[in-house]
C-alpha atoms as a PDB file:
ATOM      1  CA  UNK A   1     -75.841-135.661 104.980  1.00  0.00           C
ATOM      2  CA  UNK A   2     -76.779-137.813 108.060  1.00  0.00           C
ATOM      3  CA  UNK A   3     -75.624-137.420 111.356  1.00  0.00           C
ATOM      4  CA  UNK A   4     -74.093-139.974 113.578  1.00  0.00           C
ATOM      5  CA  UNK A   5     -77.004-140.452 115.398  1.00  0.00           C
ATOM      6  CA  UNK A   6     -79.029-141.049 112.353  1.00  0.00           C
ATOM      7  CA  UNK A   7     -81.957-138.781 112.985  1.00  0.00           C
ATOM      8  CA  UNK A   8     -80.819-135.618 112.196  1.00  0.00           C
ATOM      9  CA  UNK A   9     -79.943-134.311 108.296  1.00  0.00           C
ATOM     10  CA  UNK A  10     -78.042-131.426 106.898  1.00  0.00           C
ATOM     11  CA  UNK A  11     -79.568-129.996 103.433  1.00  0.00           C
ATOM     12  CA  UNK A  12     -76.770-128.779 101.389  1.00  0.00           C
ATOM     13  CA  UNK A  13     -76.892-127.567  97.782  1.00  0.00           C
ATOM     14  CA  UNK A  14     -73.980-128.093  95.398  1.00  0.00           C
ATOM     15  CA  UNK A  15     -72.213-126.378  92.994  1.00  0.00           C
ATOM     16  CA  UNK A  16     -68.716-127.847  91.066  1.00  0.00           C
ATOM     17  CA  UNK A  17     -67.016-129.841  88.458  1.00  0.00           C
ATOM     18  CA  UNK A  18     -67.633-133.293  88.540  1.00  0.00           C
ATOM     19  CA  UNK A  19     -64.884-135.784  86.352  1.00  0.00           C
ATOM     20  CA  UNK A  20     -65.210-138.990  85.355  1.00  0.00           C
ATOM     21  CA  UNK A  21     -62.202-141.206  84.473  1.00  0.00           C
ATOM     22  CA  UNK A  22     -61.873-142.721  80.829  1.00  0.00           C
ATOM     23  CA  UNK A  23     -63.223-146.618  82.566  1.00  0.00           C
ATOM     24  CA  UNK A  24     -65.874-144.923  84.150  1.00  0.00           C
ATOM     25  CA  UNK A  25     -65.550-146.211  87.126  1.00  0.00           C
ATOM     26  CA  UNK A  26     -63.960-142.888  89.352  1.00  0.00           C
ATOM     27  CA  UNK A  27     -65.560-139.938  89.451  1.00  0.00           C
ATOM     28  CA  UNK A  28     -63.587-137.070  90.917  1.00  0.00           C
ATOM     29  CA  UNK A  29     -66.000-133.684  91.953  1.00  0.00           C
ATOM     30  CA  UNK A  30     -64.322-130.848  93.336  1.00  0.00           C
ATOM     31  CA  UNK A  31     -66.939-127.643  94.746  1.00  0.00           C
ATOM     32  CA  UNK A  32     -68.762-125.557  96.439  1.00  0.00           C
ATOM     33  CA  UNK A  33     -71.525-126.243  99.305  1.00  0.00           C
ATOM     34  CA  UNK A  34     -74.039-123.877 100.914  1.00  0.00           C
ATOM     35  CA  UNK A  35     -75.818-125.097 103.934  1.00  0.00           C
ATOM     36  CA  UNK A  36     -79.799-124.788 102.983  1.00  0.00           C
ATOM     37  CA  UNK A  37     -81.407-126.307 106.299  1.00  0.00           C
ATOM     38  CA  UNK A  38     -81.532-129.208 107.920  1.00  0.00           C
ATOM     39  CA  UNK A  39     -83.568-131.489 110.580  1.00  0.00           C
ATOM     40  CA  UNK A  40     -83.535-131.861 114.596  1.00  0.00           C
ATOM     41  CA  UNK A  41     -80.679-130.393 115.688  1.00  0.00           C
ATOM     42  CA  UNK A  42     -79.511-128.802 112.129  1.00  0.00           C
ATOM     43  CA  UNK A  43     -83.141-127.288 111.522  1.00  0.00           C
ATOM     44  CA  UNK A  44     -83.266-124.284 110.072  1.00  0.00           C
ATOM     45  CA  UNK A  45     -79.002-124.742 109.816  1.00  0.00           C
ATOM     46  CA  UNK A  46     -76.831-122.526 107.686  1.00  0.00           C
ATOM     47  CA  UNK A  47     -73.273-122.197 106.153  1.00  0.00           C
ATOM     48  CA  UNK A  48     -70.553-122.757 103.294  1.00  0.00           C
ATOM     49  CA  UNK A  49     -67.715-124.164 102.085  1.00  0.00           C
ATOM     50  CA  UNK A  50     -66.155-126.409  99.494  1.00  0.00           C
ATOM     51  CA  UNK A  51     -65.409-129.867  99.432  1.00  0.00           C
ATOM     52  CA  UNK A  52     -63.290-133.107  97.353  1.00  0.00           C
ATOM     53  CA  UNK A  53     -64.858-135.840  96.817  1.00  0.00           C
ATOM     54  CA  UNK A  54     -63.618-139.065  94.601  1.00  0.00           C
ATOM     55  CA  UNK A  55     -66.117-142.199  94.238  1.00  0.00           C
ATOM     56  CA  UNK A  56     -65.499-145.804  92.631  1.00  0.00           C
ATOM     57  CA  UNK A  57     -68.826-147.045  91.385  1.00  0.00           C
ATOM     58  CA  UNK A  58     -66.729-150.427  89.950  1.00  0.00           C
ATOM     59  CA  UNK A  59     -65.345-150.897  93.509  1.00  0.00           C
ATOM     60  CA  UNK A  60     -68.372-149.857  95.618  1.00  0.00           C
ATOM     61  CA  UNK A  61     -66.457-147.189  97.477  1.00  0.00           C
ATOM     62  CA  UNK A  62     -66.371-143.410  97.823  1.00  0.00           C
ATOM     63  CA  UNK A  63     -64.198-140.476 100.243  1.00  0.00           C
ATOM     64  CA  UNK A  64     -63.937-137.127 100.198  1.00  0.00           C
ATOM     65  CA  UNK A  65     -63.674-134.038 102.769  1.00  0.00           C
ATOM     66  CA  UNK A  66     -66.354-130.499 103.501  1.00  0.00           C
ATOM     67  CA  UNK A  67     -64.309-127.920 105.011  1.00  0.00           C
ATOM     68  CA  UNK A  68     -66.514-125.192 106.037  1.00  0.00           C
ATOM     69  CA  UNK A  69     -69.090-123.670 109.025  1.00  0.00           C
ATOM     70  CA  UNK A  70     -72.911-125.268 109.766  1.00  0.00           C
ATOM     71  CA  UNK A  71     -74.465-123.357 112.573  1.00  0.00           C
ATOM     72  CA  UNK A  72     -77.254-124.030 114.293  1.00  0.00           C
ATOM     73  CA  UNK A  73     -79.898-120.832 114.785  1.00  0.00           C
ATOM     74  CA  UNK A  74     -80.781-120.356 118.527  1.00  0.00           C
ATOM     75  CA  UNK A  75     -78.241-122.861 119.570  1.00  0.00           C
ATOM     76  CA  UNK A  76     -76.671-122.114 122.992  1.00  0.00           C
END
């Protein structure tokens, strides 16, 4: 994942059921995320959580929601 400011990255590795509908065109994934690093301000970064995610490859368009912690070591 990028951040806003487009320099900085969080790593995450994933772990969950991904669905695809009968068309193929919508895949559904529903998971698990842990937080392996990052860069800039999310080097070194850790945390969890899971995440839904649905994506339209016919229609070019994707959404979905992480719910969980990233923290920064030696933040302040």
């Amino acid at each position: 994942m990028v951040s806003a400011n487009e320099k900085d990255s969080v790593f995450l590795s994933v772990i969950g059921q991904f669905e695809t509908s009968k068309d193929k065109c919508v895949r559904t994934s529903i998971g698990t995320y842990t937080v392996t690093g990052g860069t800039g301000a999310f080097a070194n970064a850790t945390g969890s959580g899971i995440f839904e995610a649905q994506s339209d490859v016919c229609a070019n368009t994707s959404s979905g929601t992480y719910t969980g912690t990233i923290s920064r070591p030696n933040s302040n």
